[in-house]
PDB file of N, CA and C in Angstrom:
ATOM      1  N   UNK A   1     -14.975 -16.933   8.021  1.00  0.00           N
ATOM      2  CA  UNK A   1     -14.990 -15.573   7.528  1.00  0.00           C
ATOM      3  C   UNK A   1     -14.513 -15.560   6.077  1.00  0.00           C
ATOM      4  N   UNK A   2     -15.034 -15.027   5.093  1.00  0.00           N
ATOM      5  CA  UNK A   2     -14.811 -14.735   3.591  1.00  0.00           C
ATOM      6  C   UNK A   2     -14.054 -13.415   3.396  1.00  0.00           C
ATOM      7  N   UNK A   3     -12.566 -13.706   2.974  1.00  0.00           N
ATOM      8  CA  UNK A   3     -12.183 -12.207   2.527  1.00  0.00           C
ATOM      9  C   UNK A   3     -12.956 -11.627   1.530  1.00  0.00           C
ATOM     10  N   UNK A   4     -12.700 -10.057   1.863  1.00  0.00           N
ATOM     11  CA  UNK A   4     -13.073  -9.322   0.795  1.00  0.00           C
ATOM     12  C   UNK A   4     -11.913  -8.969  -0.094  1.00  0.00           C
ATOM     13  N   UNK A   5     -12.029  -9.368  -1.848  1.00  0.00           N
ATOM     14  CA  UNK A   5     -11.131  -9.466  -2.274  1.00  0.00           C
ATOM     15  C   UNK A   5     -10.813  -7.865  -2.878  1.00  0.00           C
ATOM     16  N   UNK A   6     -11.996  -7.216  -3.239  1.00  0.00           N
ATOM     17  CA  UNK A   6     -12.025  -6.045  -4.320  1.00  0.00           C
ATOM     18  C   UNK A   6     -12.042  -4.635  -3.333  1.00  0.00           C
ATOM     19  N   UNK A   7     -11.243  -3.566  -3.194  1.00  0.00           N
ATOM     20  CA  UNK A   7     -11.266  -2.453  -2.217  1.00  0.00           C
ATOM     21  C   UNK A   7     -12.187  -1.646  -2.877  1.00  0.00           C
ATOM     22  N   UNK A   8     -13.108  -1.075  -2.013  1.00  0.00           N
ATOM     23  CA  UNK A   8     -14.064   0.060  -2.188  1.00  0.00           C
ATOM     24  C   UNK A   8     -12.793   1.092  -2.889  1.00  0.00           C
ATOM     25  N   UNK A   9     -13.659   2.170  -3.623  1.00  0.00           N
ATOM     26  CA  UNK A   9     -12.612   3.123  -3.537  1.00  0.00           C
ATOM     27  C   UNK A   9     -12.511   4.320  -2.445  1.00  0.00           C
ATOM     28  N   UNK A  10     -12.971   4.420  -1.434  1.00  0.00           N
ATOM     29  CA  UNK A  10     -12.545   4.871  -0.268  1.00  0.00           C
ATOM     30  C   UNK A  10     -11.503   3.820   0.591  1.00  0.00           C
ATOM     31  N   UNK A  11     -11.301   2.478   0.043  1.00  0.00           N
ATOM     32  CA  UNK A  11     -10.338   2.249   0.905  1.00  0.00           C
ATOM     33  C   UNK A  11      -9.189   2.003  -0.008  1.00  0.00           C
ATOM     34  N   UNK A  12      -9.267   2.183  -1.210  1.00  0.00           N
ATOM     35  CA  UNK A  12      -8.328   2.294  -2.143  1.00  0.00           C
ATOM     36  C   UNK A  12      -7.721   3.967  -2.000  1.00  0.00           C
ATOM     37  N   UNK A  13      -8.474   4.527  -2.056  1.00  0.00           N
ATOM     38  CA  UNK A  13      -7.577   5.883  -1.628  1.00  0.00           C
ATOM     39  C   UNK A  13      -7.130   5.988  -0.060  1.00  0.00           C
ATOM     40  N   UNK A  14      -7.677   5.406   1.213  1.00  0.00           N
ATOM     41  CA  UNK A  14      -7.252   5.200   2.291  1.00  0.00           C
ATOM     42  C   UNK A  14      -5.838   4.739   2.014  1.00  0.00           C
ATOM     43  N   UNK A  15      -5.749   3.424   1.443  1.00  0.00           N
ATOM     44  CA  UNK A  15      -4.319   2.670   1.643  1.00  0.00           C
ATOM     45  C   UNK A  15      -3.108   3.715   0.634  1.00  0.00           C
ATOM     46  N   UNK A  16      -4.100   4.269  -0.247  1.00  0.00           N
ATOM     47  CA  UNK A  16      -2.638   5.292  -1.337  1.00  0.00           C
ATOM     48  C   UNK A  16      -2.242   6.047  -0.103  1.00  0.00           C
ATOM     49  N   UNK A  17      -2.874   6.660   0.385  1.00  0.00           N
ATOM     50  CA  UNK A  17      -2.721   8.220   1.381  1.00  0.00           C
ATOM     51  C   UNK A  17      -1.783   7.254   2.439  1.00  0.00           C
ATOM     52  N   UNK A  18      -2.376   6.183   3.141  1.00  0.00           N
ATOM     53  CA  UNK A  18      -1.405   5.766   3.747  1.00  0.00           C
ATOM     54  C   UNK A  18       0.112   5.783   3.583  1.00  0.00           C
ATOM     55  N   UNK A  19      -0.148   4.843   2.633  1.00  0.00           N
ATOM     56  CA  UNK A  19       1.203   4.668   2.401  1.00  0.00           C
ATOM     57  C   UNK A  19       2.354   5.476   1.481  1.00  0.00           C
ATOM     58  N   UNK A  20       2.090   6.609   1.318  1.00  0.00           N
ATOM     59  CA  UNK A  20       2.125   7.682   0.633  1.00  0.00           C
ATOM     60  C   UNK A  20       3.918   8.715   1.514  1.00  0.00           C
ATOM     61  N   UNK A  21       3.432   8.001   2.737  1.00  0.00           N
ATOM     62  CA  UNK A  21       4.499   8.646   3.576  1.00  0.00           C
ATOM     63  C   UNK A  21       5.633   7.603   3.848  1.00  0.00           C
ATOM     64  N   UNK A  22       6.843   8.367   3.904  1.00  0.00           N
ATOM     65  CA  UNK A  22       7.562   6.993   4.498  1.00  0.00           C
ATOM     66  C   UNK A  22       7.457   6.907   5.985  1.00  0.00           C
ATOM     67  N   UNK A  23       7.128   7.891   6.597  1.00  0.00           N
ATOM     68  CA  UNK A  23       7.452   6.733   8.327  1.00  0.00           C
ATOM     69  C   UNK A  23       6.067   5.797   8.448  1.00  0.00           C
ATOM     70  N   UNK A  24       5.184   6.492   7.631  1.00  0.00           N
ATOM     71  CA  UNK A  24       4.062   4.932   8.047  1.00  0.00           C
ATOM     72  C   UNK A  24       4.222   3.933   7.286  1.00  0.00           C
ATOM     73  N   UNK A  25       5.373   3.996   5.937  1.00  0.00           N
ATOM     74  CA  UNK A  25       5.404   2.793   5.180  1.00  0.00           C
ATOM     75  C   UNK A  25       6.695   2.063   6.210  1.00  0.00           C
ATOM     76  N   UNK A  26       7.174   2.684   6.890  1.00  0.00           N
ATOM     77  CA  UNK A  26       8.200   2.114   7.547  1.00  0.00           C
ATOM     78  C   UNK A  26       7.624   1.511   9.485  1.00  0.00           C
ATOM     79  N   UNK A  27       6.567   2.383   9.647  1.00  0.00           N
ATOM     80  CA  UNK A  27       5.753   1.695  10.641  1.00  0.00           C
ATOM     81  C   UNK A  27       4.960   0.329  10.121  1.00  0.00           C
ATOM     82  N   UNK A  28       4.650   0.177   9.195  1.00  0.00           N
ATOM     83  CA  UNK A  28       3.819  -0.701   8.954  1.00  0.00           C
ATOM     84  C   UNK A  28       4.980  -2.282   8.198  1.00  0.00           C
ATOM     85  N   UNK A  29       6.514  -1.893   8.130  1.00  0.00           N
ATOM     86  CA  UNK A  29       7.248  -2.744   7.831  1.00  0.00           C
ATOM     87  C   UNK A  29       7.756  -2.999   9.207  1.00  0.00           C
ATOM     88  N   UNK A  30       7.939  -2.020  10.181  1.00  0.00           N
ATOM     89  CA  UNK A  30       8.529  -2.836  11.353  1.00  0.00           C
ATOM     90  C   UNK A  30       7.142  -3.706  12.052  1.00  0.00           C
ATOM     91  N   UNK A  31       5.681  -3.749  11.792  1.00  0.00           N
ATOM     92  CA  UNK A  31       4.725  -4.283  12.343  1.00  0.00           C
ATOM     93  C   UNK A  31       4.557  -5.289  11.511  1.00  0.00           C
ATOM     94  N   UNK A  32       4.836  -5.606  10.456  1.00  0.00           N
ATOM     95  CA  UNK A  32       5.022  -6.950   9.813  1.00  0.00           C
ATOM     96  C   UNK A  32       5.785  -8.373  10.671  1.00  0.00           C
ATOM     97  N   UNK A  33       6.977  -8.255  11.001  1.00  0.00           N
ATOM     98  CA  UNK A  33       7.465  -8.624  11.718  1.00  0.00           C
ATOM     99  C   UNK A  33       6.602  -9.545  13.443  1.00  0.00           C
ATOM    100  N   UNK A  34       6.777  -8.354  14.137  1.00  0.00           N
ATOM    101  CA  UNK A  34       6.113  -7.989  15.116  1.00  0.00           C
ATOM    102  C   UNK A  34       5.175  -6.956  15.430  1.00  0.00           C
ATOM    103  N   UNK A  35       4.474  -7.377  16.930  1.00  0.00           N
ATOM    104  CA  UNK A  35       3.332  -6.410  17.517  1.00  0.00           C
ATOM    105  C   UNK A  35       4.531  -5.598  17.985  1.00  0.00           C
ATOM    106  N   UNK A  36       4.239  -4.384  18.104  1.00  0.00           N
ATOM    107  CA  UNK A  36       4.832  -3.252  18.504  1.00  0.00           C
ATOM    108  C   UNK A  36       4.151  -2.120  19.264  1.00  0.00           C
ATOM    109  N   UNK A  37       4.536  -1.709  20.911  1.00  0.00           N
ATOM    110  CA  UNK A  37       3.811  -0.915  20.979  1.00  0.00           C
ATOM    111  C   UNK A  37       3.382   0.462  20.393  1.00  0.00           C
ATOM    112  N   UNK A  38       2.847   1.596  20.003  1.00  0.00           N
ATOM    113  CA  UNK A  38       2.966   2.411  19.866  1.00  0.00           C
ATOM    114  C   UNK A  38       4.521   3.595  20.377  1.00  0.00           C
ATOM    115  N   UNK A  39       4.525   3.022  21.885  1.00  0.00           N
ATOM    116  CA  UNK A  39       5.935   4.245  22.262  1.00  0.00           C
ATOM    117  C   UNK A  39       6.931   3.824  22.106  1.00  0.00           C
ATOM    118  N   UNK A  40       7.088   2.260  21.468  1.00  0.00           N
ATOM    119  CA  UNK A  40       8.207   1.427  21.227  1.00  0.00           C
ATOM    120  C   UNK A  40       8.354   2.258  19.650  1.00  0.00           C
ATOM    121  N   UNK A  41       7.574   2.358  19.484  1.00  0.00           N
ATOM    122  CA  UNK A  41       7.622   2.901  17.567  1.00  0.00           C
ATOM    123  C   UNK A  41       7.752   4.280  17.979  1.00  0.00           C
ATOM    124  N   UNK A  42       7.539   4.752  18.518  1.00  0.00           N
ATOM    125  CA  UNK A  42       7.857   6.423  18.739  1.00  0.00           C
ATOM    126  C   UNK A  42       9.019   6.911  19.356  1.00  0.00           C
ATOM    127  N   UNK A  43       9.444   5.815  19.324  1.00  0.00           N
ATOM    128  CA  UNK A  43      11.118   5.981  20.523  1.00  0.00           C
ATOM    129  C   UNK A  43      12.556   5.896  18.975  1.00  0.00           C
ATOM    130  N   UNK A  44      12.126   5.241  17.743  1.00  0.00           N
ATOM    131  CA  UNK A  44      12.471   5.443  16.688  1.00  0.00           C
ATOM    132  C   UNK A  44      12.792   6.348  15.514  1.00  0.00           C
ATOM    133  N   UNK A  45      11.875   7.444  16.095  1.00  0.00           N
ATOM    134  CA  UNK A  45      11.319   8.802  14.902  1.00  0.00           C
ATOM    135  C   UNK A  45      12.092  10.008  15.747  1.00  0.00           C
ATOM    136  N   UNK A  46      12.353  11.051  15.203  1.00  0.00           N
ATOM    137  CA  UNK A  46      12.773  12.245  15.481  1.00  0.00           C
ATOM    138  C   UNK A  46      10.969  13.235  15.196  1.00  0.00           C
ATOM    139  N   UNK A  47      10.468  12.641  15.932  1.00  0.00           N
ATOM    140  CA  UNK A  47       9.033  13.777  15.855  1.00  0.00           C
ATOM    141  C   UNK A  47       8.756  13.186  17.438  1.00  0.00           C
ATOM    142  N   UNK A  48       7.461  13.589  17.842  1.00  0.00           N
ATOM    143  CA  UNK A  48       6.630  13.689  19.070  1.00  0.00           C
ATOM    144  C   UNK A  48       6.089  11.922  18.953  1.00  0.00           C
ATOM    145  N   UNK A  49       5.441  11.895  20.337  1.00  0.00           N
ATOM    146  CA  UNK A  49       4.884  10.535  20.117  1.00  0.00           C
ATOM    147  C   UNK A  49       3.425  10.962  19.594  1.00  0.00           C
ATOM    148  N   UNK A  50       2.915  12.166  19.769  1.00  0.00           N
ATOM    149  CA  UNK A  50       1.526  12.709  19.259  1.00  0.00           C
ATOM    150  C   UNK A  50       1.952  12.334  17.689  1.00  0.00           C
ATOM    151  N   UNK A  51       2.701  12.765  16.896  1.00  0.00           N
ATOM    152  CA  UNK A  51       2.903  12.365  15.867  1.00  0.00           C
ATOM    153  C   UNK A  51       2.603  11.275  14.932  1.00  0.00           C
ATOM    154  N   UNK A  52       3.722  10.499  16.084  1.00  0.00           N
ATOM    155  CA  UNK A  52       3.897   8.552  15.231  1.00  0.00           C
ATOM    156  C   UNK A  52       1.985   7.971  16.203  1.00  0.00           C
ATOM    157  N   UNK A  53       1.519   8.677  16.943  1.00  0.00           N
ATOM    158  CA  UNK A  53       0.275   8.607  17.386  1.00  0.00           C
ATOM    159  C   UNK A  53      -0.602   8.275  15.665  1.00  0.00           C
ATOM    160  N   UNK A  54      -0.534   9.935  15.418  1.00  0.00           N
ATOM    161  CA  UNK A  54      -1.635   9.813  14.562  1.00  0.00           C
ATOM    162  C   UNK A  54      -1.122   8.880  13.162  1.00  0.00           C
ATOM    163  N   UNK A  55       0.438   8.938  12.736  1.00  0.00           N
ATOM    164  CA  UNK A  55       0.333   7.989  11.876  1.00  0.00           C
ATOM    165  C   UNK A  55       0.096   7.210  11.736  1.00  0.00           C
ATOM    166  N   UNK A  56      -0.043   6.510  13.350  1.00  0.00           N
ATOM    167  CA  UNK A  56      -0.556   5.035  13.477  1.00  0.00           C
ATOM    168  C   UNK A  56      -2.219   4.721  13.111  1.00  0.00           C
ATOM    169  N   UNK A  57      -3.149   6.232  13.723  1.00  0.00           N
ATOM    170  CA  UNK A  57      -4.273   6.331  13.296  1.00  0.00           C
ATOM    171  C   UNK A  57      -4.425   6.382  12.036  1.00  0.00           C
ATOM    172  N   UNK A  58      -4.070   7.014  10.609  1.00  0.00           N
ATOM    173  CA  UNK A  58      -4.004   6.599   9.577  1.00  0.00           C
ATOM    174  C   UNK A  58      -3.744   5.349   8.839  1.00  0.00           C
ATOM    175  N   UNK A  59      -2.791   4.323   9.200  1.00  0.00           N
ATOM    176  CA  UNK A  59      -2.484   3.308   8.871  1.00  0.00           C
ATOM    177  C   UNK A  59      -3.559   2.238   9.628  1.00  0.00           C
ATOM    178  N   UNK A  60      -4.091   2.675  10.606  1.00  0.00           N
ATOM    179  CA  UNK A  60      -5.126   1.618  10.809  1.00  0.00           C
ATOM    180  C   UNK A  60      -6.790   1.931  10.305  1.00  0.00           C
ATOM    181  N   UNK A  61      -6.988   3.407   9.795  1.00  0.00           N
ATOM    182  CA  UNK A  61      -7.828   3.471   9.203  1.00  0.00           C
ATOM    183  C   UNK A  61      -7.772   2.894   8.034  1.00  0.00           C
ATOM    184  N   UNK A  62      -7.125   2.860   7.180  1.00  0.00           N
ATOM    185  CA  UNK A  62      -6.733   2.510   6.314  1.00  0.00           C
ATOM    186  C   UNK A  62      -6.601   0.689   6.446  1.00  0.00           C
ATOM    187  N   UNK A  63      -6.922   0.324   7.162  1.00  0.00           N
ATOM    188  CA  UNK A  63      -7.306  -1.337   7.653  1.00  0.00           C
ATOM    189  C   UNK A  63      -5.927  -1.733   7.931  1.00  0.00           C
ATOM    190  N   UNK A  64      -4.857  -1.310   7.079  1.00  0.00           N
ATOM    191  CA  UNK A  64      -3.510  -1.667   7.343  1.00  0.00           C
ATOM    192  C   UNK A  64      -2.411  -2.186   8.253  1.00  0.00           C
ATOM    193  N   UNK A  65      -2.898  -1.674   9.625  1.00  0.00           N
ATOM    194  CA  UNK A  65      -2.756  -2.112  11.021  1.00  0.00           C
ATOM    195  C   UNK A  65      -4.112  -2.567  11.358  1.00  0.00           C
ATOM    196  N   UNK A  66      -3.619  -3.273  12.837  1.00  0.00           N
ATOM    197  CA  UNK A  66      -4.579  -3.399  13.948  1.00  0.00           C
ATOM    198  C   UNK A  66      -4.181  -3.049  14.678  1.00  0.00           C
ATOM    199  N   UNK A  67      -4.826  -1.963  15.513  1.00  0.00           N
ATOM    200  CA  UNK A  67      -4.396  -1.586  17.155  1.00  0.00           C
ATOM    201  C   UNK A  67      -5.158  -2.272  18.188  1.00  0.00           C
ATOM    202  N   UNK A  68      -4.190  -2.723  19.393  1.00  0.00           N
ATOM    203  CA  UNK A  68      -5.324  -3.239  20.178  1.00  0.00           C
ATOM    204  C   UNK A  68      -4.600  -2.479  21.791  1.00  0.00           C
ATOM    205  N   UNK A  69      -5.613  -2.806  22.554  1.00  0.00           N
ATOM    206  CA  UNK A  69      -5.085  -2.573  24.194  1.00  0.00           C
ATOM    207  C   UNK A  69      -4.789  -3.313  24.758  1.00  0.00           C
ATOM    208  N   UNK A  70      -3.366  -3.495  25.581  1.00  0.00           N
ATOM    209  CA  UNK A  70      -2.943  -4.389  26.553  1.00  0.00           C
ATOM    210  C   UNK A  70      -2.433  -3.734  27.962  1.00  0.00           C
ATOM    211  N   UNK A  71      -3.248  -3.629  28.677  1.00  0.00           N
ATOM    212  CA  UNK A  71      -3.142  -2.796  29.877  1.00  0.00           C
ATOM    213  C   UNK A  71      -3.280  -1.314  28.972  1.00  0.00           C
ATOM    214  N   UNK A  72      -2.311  -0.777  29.868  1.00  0.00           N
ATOM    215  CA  UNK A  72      -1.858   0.723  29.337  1.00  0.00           C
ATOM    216  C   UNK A  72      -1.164   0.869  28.034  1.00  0.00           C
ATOM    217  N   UNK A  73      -1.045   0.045  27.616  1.00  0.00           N
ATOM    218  CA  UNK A  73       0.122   0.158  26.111  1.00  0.00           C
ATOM    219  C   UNK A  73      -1.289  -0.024  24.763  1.00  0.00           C
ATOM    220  N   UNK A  74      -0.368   0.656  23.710  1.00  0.00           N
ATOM    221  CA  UNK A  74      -1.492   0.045  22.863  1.00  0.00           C
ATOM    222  C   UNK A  74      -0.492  -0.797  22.148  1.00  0.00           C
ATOM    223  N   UNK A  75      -0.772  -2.062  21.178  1.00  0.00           N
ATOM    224  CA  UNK A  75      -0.161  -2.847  20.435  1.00  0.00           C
ATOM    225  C   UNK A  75      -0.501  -2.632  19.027  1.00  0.00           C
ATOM    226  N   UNK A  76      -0.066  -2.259  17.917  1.00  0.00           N
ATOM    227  CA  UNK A  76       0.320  -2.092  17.063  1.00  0.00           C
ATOM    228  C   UNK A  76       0.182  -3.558  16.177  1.00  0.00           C
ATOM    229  N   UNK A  77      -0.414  -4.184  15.151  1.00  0.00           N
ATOM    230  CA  UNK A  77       0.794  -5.162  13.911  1.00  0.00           C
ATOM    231  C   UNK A  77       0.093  -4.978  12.473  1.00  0.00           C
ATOM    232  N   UNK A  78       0.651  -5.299  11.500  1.00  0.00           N
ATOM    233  CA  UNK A  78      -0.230  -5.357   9.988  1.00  0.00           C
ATOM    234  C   UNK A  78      -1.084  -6.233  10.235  1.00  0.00           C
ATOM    235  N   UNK A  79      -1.871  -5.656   9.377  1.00  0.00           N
ATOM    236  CA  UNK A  79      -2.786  -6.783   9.182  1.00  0.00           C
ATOM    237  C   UNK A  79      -2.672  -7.376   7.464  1.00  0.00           C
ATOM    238  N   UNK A  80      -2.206  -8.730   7.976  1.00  0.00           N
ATOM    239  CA  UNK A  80      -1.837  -9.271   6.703  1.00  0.00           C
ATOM    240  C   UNK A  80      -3.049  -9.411   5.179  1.00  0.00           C
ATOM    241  N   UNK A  81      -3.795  -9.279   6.012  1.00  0.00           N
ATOM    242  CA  UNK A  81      -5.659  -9.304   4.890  1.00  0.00           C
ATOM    243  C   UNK A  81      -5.926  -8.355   4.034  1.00  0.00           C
ATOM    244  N   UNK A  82      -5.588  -7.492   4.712  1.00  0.00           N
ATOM    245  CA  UNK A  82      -5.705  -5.929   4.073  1.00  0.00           C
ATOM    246  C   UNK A  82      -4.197  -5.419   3.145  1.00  0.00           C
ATOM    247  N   UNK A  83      -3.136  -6.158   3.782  1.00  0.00           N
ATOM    248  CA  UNK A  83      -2.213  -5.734   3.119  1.00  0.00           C
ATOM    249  C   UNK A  83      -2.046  -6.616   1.616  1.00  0.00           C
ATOM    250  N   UNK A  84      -2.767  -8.071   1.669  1.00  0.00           N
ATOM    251  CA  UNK A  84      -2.850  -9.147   0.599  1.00  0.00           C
ATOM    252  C   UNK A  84      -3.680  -7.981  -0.114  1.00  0.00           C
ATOM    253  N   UNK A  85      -4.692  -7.436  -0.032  1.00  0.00           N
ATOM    254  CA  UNK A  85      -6.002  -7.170  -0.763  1.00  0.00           C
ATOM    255  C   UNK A  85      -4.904  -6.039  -1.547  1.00  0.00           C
ATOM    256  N   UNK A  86      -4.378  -4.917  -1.011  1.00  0.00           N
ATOM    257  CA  UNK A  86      -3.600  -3.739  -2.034  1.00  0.00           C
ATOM    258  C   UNK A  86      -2.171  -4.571  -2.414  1.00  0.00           C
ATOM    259  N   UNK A  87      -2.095  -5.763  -2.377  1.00  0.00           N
ATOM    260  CA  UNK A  87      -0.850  -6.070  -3.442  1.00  0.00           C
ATOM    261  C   UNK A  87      -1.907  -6.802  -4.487  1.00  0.00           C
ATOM    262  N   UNK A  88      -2.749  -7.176  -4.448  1.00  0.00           N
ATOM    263  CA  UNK A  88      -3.522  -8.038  -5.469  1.00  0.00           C
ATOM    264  C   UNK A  88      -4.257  -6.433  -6.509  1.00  0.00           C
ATOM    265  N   UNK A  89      -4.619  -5.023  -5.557  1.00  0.00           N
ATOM    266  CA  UNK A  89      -5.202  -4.273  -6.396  1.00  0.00           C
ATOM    267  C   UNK A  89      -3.680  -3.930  -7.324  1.00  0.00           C
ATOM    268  N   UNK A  90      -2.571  -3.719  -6.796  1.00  0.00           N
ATOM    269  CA  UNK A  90      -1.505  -3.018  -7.054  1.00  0.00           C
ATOM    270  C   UNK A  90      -1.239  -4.360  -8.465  1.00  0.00           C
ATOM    271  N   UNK A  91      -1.341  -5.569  -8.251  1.00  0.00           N
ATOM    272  CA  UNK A  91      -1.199  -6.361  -9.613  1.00  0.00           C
ATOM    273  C   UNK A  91      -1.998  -6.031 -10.488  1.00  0.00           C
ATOM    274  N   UNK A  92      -2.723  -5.897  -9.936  1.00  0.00           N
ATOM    275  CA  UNK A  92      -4.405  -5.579 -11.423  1.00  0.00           C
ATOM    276  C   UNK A  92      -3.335  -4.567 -12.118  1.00  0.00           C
ATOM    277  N   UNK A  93      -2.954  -3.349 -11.415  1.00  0.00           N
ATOM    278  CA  UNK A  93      -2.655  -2.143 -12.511  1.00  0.00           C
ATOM    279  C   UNK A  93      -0.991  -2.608 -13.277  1.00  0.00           C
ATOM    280  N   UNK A  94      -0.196  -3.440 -12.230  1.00  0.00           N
ATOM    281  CA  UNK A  94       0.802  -3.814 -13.010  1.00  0.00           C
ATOM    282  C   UNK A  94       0.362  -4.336 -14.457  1.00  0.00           C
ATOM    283  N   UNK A  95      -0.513  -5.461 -14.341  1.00  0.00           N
ATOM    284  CA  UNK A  95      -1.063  -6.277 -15.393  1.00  0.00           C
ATOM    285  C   UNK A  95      -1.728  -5.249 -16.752  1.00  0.00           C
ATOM    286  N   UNK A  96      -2.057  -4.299 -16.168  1.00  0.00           N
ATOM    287  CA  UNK A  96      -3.373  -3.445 -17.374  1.00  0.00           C
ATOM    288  C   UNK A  96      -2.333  -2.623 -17.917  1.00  0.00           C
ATOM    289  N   UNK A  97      -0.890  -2.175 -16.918  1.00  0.00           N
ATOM    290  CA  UNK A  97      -0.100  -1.233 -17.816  1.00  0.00           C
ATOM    291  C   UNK A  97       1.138  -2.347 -18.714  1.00  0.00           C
ATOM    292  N   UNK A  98       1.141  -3.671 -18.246  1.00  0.00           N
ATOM    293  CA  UNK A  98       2.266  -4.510 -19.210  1.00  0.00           C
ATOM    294  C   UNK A  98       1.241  -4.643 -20.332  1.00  0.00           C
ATOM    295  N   UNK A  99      -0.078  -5.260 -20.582  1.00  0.00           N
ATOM    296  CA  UNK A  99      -0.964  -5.280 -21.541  1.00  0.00           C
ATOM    297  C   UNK A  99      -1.133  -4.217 -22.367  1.00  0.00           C
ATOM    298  N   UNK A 100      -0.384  -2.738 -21.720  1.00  0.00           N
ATOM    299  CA  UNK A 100      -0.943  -1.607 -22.442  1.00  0.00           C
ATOM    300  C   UNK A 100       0.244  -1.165 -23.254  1.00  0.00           C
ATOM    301  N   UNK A 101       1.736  -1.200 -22.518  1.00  0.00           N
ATOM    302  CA  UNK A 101       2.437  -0.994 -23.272  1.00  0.00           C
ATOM    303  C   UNK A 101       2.883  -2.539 -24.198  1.00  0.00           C
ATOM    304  N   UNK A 102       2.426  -3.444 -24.158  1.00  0.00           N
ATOM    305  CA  UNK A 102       2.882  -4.989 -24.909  1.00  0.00           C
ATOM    306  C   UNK A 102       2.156  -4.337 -26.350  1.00  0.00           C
ATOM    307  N   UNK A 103       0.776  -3.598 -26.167  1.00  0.00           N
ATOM    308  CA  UNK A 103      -0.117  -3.279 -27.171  1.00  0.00           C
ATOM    309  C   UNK A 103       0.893  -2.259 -28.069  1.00  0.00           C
ATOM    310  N   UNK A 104       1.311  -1.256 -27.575  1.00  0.00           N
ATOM    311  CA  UNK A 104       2.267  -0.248 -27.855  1.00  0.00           C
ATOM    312  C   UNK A 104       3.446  -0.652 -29.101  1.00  0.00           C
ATOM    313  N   UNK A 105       4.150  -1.631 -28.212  1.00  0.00           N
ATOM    314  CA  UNK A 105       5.327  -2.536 -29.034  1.00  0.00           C
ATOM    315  C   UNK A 105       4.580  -3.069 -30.156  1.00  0.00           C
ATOM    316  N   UNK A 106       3.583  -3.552 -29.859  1.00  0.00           N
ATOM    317  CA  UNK A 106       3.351  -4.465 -31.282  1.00  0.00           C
ATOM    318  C   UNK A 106       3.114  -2.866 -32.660  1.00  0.00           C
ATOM    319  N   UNK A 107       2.208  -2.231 -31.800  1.00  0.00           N
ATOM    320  CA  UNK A 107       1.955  -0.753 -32.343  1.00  0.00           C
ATOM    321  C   UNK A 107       3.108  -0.574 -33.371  1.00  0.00           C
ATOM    322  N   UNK A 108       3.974  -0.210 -32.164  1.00  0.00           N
ATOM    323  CA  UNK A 108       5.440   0.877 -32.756  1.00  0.00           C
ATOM    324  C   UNK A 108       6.196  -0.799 -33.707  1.00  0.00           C
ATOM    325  N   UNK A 109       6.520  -1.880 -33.571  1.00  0.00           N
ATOM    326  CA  UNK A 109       7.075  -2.864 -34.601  1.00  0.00           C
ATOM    327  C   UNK A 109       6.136  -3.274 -35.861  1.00  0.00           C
ATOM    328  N   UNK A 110       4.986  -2.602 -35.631  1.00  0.00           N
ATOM    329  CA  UNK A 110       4.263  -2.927 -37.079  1.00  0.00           C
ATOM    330  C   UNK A 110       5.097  -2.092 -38.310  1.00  0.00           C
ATOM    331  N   UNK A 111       5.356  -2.560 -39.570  1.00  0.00           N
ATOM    332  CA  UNK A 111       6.087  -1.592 -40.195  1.00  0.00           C
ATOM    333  C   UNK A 111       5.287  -0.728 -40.813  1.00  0.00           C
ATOM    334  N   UNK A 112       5.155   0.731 -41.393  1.00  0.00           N
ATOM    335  CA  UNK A 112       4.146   1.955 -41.703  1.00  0.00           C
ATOM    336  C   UNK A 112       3.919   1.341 -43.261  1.00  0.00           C
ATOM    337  N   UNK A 113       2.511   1.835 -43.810  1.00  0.00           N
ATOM    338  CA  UNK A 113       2.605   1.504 -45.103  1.00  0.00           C
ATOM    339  C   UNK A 113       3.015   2.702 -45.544  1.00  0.00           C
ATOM    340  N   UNK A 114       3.100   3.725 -45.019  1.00  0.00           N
ATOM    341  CA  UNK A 114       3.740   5.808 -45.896  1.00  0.00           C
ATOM    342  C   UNK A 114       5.225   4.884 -46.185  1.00  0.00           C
ATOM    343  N   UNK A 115       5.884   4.491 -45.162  1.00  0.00           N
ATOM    344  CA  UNK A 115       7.153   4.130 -45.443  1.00  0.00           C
ATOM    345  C   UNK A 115       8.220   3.067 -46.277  1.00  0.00           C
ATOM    346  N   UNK A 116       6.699   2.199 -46.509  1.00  0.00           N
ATOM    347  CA  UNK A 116       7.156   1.137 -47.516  1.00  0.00           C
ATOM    348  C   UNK A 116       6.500   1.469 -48.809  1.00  0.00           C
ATOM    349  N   UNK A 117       5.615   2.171 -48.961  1.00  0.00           N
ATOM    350  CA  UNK A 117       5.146   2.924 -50.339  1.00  0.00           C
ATOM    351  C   UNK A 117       6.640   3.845 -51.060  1.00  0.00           C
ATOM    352  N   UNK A 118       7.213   4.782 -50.168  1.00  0.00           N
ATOM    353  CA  UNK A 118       8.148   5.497 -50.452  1.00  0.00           C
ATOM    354  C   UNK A 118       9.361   4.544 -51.171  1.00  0.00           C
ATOM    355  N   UNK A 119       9.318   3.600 -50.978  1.00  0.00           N
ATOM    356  CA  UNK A 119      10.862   3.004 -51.257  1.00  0.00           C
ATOM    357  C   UNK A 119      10.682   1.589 -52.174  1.00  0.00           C
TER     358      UNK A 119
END
């Protein structure tokens, strides 16, 4: 199987919206770890299990999880593929804003010629 390295931008805005909240950035750090069931993760939150339900549905739309079925439980974990792919998009923009302000500095340390004419 060949990863896909570059996110559509529907799944680039999937993973922002995801992770946008903290209990699914915090569902998706306790599923790093381990598989987790869903009511094991809902036994954690001060909301409903309908709740940590649908956050879980967001975070796996968002490719971010995998849910699967084991008997009656569902299992919960990251999926490490998808989570590699938005730290590699999340470098691109680190990289384009150090390049942008590095451009800046050189900008602002060039000395003005108005100011060395004056003196």
């Amino acid at each position: 199987m060949v990863a896909q390295s570059e996110l559509s931008e529907t799944e680039i805005d999937r993973v922002f919206h995801a992770l946008a909240t903290a209990t699914r950035r915090d569902i998706l750090r306790r599923t790093i770890t381990e598989e987790q069931s869903v009511s094991t993760l809902a036994g954690d939150y001060e909301m409903s299990f309908a709740a940590v339900q649908k956050h879980v549905t967001v975070l796996e739309a968002a490719g971010l999880i995998i849910k699967r079925a084991e008997g009656r439980e569902r299992l919960v974990r990251a999926n490490p593929e998808m989570i590699a792919r938005a730290r590699a998009l999340l470098a691109r923009y680190e990289e384009l804003w150090r390049a942008r302000i590095s451009r800046l500095d050189d900008l602002l340390a060039e000395p003005h010629a108005e100011s060395e004419e004056g003196e």
